[in-house]
Protein backbone atom coordinates (compact mmCIF):
# COMPACT_ATOMS: atom_id res chain seq x y z
CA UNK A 1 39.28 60.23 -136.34
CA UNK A 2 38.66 62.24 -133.07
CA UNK A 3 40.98 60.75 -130.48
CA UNK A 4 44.65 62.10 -129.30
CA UNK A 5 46.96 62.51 -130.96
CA UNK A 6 50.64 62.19 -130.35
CA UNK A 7 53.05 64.85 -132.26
CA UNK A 8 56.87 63.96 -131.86
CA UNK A 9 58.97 66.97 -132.18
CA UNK A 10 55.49 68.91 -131.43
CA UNK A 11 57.67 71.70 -129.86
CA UNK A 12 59.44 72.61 -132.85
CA UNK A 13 58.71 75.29 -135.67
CA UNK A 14 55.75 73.28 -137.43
CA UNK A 15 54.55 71.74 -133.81
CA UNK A 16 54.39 75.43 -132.14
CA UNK A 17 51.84 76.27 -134.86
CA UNK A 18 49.74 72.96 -135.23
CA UNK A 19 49.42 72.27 -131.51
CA UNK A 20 47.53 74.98 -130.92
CA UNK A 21 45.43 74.33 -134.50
CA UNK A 22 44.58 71.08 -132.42
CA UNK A 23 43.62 72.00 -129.50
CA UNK A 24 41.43 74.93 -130.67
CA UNK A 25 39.51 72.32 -132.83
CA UNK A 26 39.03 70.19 -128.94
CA UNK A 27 41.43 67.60 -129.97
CA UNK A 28 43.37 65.96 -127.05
CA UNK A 29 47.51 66.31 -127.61
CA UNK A 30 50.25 64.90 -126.20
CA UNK A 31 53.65 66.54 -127.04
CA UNK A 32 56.62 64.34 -126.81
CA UNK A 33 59.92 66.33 -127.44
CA UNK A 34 63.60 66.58 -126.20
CA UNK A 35 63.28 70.25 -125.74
CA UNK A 36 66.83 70.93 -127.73
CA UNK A 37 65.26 74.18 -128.49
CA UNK A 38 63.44 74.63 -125.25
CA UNK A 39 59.66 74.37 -125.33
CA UNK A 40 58.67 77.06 -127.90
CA UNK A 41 55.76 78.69 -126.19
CA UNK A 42 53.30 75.69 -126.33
CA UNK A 43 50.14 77.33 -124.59
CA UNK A 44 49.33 75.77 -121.14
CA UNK A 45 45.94 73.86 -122.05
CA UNK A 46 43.77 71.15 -120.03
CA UNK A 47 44.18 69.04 -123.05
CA UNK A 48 47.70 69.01 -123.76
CA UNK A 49 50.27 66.32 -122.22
CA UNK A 50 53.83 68.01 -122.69
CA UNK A 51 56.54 65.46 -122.21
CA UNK A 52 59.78 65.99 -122.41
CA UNK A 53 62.05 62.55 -123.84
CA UNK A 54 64.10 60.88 -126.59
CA UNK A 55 62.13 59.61 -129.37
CA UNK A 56 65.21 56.98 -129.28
CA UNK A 57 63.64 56.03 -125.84
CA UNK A 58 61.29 53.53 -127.35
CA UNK A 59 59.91 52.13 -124.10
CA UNK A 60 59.29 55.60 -123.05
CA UNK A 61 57.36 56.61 -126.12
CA UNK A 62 55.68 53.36 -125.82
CA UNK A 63 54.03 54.48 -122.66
CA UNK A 64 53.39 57.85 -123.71
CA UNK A 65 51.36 56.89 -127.06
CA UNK A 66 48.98 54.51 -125.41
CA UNK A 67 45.44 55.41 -125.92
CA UNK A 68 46.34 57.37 -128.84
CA UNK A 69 44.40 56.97 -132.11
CA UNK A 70 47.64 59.33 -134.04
CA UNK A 71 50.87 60.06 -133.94
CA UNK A 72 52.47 62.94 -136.12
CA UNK A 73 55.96 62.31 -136.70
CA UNK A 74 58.11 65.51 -136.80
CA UNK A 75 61.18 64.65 -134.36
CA UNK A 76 64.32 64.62 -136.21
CA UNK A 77 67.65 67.01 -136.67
CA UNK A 78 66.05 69.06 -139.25
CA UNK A 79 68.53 70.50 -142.19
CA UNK A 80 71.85 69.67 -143.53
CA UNK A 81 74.31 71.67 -141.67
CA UNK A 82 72.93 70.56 -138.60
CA UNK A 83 72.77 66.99 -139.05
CA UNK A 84 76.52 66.97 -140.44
CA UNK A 85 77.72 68.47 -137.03
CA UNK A 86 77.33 64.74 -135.61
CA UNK A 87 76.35 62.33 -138.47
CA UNK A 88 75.97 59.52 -135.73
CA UNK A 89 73.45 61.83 -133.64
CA UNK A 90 71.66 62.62 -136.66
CA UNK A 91 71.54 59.13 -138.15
CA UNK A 92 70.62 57.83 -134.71
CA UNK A 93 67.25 59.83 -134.27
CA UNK A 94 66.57 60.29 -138.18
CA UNK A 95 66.60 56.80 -138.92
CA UNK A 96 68.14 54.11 -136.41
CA UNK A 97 64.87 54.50 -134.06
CA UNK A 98 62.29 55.13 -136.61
CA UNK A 99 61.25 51.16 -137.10
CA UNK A 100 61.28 50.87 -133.32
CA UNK A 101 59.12 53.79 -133.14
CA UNK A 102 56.99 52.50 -135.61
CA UNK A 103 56.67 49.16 -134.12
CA UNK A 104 55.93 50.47 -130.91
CA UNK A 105 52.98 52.93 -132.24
CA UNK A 106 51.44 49.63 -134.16
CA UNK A 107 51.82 47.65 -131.26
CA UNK A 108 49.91 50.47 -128.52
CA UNK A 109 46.83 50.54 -130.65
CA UNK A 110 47.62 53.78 -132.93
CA UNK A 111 45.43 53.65 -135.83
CA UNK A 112 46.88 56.45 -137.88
CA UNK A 113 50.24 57.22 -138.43
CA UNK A 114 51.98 60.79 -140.48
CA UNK A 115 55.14 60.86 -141.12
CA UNK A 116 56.70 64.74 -141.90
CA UNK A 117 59.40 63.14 -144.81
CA UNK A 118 61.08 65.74 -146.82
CA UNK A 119 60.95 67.11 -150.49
CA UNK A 120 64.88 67.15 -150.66
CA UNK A 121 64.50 63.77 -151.38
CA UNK A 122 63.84 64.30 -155.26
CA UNK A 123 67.77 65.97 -155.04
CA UNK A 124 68.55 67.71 -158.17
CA UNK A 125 66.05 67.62 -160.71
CA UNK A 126 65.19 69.48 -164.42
CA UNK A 127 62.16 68.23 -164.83
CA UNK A 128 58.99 70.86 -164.98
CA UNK A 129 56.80 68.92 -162.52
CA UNK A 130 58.34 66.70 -159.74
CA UNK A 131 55.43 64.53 -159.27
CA UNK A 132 55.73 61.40 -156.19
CA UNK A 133 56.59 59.03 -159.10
CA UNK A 134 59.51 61.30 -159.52
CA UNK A 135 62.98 58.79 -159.26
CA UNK A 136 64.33 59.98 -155.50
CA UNK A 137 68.11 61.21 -155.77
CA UNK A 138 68.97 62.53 -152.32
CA UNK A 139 71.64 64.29 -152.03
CA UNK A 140 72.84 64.33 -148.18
CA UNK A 141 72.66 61.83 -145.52
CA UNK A 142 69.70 63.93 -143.81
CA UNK A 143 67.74 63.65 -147.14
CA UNK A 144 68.78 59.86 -147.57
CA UNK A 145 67.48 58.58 -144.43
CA UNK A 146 64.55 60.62 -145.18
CA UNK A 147 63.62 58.44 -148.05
CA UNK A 148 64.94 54.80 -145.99
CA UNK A 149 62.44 56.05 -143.64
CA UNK A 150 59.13 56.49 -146.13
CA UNK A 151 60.46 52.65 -147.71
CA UNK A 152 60.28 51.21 -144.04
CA UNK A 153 56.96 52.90 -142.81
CA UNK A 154 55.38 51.71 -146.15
CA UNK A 155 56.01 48.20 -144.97
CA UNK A 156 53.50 48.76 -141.87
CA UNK A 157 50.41 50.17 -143.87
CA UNK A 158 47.41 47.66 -143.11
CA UNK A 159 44.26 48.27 -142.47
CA UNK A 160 44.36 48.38 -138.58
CA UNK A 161 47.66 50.79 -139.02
CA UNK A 162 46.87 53.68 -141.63
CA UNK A 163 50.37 55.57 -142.84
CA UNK A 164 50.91 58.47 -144.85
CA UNK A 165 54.03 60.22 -146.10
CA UNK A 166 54.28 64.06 -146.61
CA UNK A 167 56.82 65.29 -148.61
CA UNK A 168 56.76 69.34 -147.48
CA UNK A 169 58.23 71.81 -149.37
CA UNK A 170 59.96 74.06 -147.18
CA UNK A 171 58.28 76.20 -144.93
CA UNK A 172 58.05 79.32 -144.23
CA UNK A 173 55.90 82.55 -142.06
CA UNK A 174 55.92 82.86 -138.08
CA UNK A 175 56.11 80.55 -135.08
CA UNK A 176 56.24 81.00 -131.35
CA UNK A 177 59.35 78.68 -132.07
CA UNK A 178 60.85 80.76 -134.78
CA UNK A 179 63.54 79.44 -137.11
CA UNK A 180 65.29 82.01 -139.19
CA UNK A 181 67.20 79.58 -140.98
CA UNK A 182 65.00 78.78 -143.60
CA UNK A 183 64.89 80.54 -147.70
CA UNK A 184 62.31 83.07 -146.76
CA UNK A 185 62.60 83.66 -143.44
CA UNK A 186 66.62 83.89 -144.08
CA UNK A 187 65.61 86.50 -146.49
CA UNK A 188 63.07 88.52 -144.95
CA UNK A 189 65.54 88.98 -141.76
CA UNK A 190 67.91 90.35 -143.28
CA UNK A 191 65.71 93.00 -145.69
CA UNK A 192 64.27 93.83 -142.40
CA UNK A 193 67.50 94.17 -140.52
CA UNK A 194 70.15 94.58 -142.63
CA UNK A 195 68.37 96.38 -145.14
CA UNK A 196 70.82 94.52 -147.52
CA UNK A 197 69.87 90.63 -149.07
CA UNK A 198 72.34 88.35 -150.17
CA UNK A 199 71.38 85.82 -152.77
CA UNK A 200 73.67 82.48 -152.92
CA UNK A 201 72.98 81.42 -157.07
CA UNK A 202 69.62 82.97 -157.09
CA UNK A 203 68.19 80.74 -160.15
CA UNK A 204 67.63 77.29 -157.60
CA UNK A 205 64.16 76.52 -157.52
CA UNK A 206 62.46 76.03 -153.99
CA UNK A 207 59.24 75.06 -153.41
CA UNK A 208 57.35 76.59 -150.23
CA UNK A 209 54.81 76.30 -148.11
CA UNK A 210 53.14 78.73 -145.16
CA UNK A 211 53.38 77.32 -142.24
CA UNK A 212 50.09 77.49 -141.22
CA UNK A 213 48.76 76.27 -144.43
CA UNK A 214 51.39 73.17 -143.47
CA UNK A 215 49.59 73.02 -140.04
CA UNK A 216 46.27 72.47 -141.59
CA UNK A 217 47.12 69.38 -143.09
CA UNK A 218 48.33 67.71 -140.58
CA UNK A 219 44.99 68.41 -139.40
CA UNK A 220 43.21 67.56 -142.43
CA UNK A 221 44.80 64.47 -142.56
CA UNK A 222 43.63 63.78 -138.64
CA UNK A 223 40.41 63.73 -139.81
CA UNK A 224 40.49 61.83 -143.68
CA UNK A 225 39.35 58.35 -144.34
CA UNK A 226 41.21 55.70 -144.09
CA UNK A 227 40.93 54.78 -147.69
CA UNK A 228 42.14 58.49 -148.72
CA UNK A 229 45.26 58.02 -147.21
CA UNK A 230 46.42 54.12 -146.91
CA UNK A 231 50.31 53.66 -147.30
CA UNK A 232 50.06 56.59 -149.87
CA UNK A 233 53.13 59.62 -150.42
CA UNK A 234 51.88 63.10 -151.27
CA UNK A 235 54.01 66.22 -151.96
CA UNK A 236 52.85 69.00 -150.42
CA UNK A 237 53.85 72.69 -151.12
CA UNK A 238 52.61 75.63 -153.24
CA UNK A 239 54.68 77.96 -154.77
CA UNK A 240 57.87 77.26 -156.87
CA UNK A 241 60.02 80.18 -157.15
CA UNK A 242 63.60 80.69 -158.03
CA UNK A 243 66.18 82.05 -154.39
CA UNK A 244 66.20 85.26 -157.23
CA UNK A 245 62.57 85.83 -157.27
CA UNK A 246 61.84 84.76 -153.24
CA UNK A 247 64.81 88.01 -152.26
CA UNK A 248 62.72 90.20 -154.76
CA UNK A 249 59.83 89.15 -153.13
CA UNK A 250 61.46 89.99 -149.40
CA UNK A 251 62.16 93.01 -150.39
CA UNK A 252 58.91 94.12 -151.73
CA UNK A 253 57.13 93.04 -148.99
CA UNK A 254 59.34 94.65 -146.55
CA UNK A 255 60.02 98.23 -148.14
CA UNK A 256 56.04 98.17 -148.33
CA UNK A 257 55.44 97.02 -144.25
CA UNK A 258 58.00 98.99 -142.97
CA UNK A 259 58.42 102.32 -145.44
CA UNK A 260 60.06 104.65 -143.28
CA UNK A 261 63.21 102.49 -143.22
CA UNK A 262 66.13 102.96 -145.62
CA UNK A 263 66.10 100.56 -149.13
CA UNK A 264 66.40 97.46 -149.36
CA UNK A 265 69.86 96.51 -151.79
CA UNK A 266 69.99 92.62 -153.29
CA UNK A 267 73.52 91.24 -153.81
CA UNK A 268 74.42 88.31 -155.61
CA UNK A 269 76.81 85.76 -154.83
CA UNK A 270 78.39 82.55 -155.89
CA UNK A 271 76.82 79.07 -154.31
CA UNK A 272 77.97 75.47 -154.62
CA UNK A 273 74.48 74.48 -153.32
CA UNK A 274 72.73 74.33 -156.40
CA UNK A 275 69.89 72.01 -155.61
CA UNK A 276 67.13 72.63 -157.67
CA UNK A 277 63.13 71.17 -157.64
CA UNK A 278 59.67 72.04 -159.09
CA UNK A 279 57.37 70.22 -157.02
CA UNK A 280 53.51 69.63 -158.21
CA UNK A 281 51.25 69.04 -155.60
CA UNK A 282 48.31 68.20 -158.08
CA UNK A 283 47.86 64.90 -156.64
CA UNK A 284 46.96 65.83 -153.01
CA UNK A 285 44.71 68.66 -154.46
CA UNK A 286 42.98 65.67 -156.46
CA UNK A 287 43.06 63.36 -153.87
CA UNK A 288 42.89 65.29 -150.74
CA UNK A 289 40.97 68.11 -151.63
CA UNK A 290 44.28 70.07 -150.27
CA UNK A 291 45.04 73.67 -151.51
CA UNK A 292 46.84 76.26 -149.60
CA UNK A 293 45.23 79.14 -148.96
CA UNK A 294 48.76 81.92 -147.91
CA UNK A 295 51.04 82.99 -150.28
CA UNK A 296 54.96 83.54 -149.93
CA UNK A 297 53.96 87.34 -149.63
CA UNK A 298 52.01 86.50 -146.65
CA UNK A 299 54.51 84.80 -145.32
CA UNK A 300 56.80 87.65 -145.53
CA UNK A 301 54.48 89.97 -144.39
CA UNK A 302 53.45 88.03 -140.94
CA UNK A 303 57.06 88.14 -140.56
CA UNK A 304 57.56 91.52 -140.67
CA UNK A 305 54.36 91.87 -138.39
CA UNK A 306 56.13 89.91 -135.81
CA UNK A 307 59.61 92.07 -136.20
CA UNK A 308 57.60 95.32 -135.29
CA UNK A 309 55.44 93.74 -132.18
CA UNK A 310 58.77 92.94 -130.86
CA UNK A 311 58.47 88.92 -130.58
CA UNK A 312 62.09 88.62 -132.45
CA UNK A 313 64.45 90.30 -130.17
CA UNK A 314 68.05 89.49 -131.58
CA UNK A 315 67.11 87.60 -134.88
CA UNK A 316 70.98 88.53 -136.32
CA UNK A 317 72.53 87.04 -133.66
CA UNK A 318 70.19 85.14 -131.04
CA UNK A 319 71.12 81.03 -131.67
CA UNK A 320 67.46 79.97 -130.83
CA UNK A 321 66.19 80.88 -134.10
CA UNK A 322 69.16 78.80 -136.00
CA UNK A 323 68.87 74.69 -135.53
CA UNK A 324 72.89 74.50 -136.56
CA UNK A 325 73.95 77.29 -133.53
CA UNK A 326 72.07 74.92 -131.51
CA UNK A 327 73.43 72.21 -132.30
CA UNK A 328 76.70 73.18 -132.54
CA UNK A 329 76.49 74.16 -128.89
CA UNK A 330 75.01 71.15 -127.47
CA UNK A 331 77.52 69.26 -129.56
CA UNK A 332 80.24 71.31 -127.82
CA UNK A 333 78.78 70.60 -124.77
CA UNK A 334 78.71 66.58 -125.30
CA UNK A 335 82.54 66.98 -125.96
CA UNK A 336 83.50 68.46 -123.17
């Protein structure tokens, strides 16, 4: 599948990195984004549409996705604490507009359509491999509607209108549109800047994923079979480590990229967040052919590049690099 390709949310933290991916390959893009975190650095290209509007605008992104062959679907108020600020704002562009959406990319001719779901879905869980057959138990309302969402886009799978459904774990590594709010980016700020890591728990089990190991599959799956992908759900991450192990990590990493600074001291601390997953992504290694290629450590350690070139100016304090600052000030600014 050569043609455009329509990302929602394509200005974001995961967009900022695959956008670029898709263009270098000589894909055509269109980005269609409400810019509530400005436009991340996109790079001014002859094959990239930027526009600017609500994914809740469904006769807008009507227009806009015409003549596209795919859309990736990132848009949505990404994490917990940010979608709790205004539950009817999140639930609005998480889930209220996503069958519209849907509808409208069926109905303009998309053939292919990826939907960026969640692996917060599977909640809490003790089990040593989370596989997609794993029972979902969200937890929060963002993580609920995640799920609503996969059950409604299943219901449009036919063979004119190929779906998917990624479950990511969480990602991690540099963007042009940096978020600092995430486990190991969180931690590799502060052994950086701080010199001093807090760990909330420390034995929760994340999964992650590089980010630019997360922006080749998007990619990957621009370009599989229809018959790979058809209606199917796919975790995707790579390494499972305990919040513990990722701060040990962080500081390793850091003391080792940036030696003439002072130690780097861990400190624990209680946490009522205790969810907990081991994620396999066997099946879209079988299926797919999909194995990551970066490491957590790499992560951390284009991170730390990126700290001394000077392209994080502020990273304590700045509210760019945190979706809940953001969204706590346009919130204030709705109110008043």
């Amino acid at each position: 599948m050569k043609g455009k390709v329509l990302i929602t949310g394509g200005a974001g933290y995961v967009g900022c990195v695959l956008v670029p991916l898709l263009l270098e390959a000589g894909r055509e893009v269109a980005v269609y984004d409400i810019m509530y975190y400005g436009k991340g650095n996109l790079p001014s290209h002859p094959k990239l549409k930027v526009v600017k509007a609500d994914i809740r605008d469904t006769a807008r992104l009507a227009a806009e996705v015409k003549g596209c062959d795919a859309v990736i679907h990132l848009a949505c108020i990404s994490n917990d604490p940010s979608f709790e600020l205004d539950a009817g704002l999140g639930k609005s562009i998480n889930y209220d507009c996503f069958e519209p959406m849907v509808k409208a990319c069926r109905d303009a001719g998309v053939r292919r359509f990826i939907y960026a779901s969640s692996s917060s879905v599977y909640g809490v869980s003790e089990s040593p491999e989370v596989t997609e057959e794993h029972p979902l138990k969200p937890l929060t309302d963002y993580s609920r509607y995640k799920a609503l969402c996969e059950d409604i886009l299943r219901r449009y799978q036919s063979p004119s209108f190929g779906t998917v459904i990624i479950r990511p774990a969480t990602v991690c590594g540099y963007s042009p549109r940096m978020r600092l709010d995430l486990s190991v980016n969180i931690l590799t700020n502060l052994a950086v800047n701080n010199r001093r890591v807090t760990v909330f728990g420390g034995s929760q089990k994340r999964p992650n994923l590089h980010i630019a190991d997360m922006a080749e599959l998007y990619a990957l799956l621009l370009e599989l079979p229809d018959d790979k992908l058809a209606g199917d759900t796919f975790n995707a991450g790579y390494q499972n480590h305990t919040i513990a192990q990722l701060a040990e990590m962080a500081r390793r990493v850091v003391e080792a990229e940036m030696p003439e600074k002072a130690p780097i001291e861990i400190v624990a601390s209680p946490t009522d967040d205790l969810r907990s997953y081991h994620v396999s992504s066997g099946k879209i290694a079988a299926r797919l052919g999909f194995r990551p290629k970066r490491s957590v450590e790499d992560a951390i350690r284009d991170l730390c590049r990126a700290f001394k070139a000077g392209k994080l100016p502020d990273s304590l304090t700045d509210p760019r690099y945190f979706n809940v600052k953001t969204m706590k000030a346009l919130t204030s600014a709705r109110s008043a």
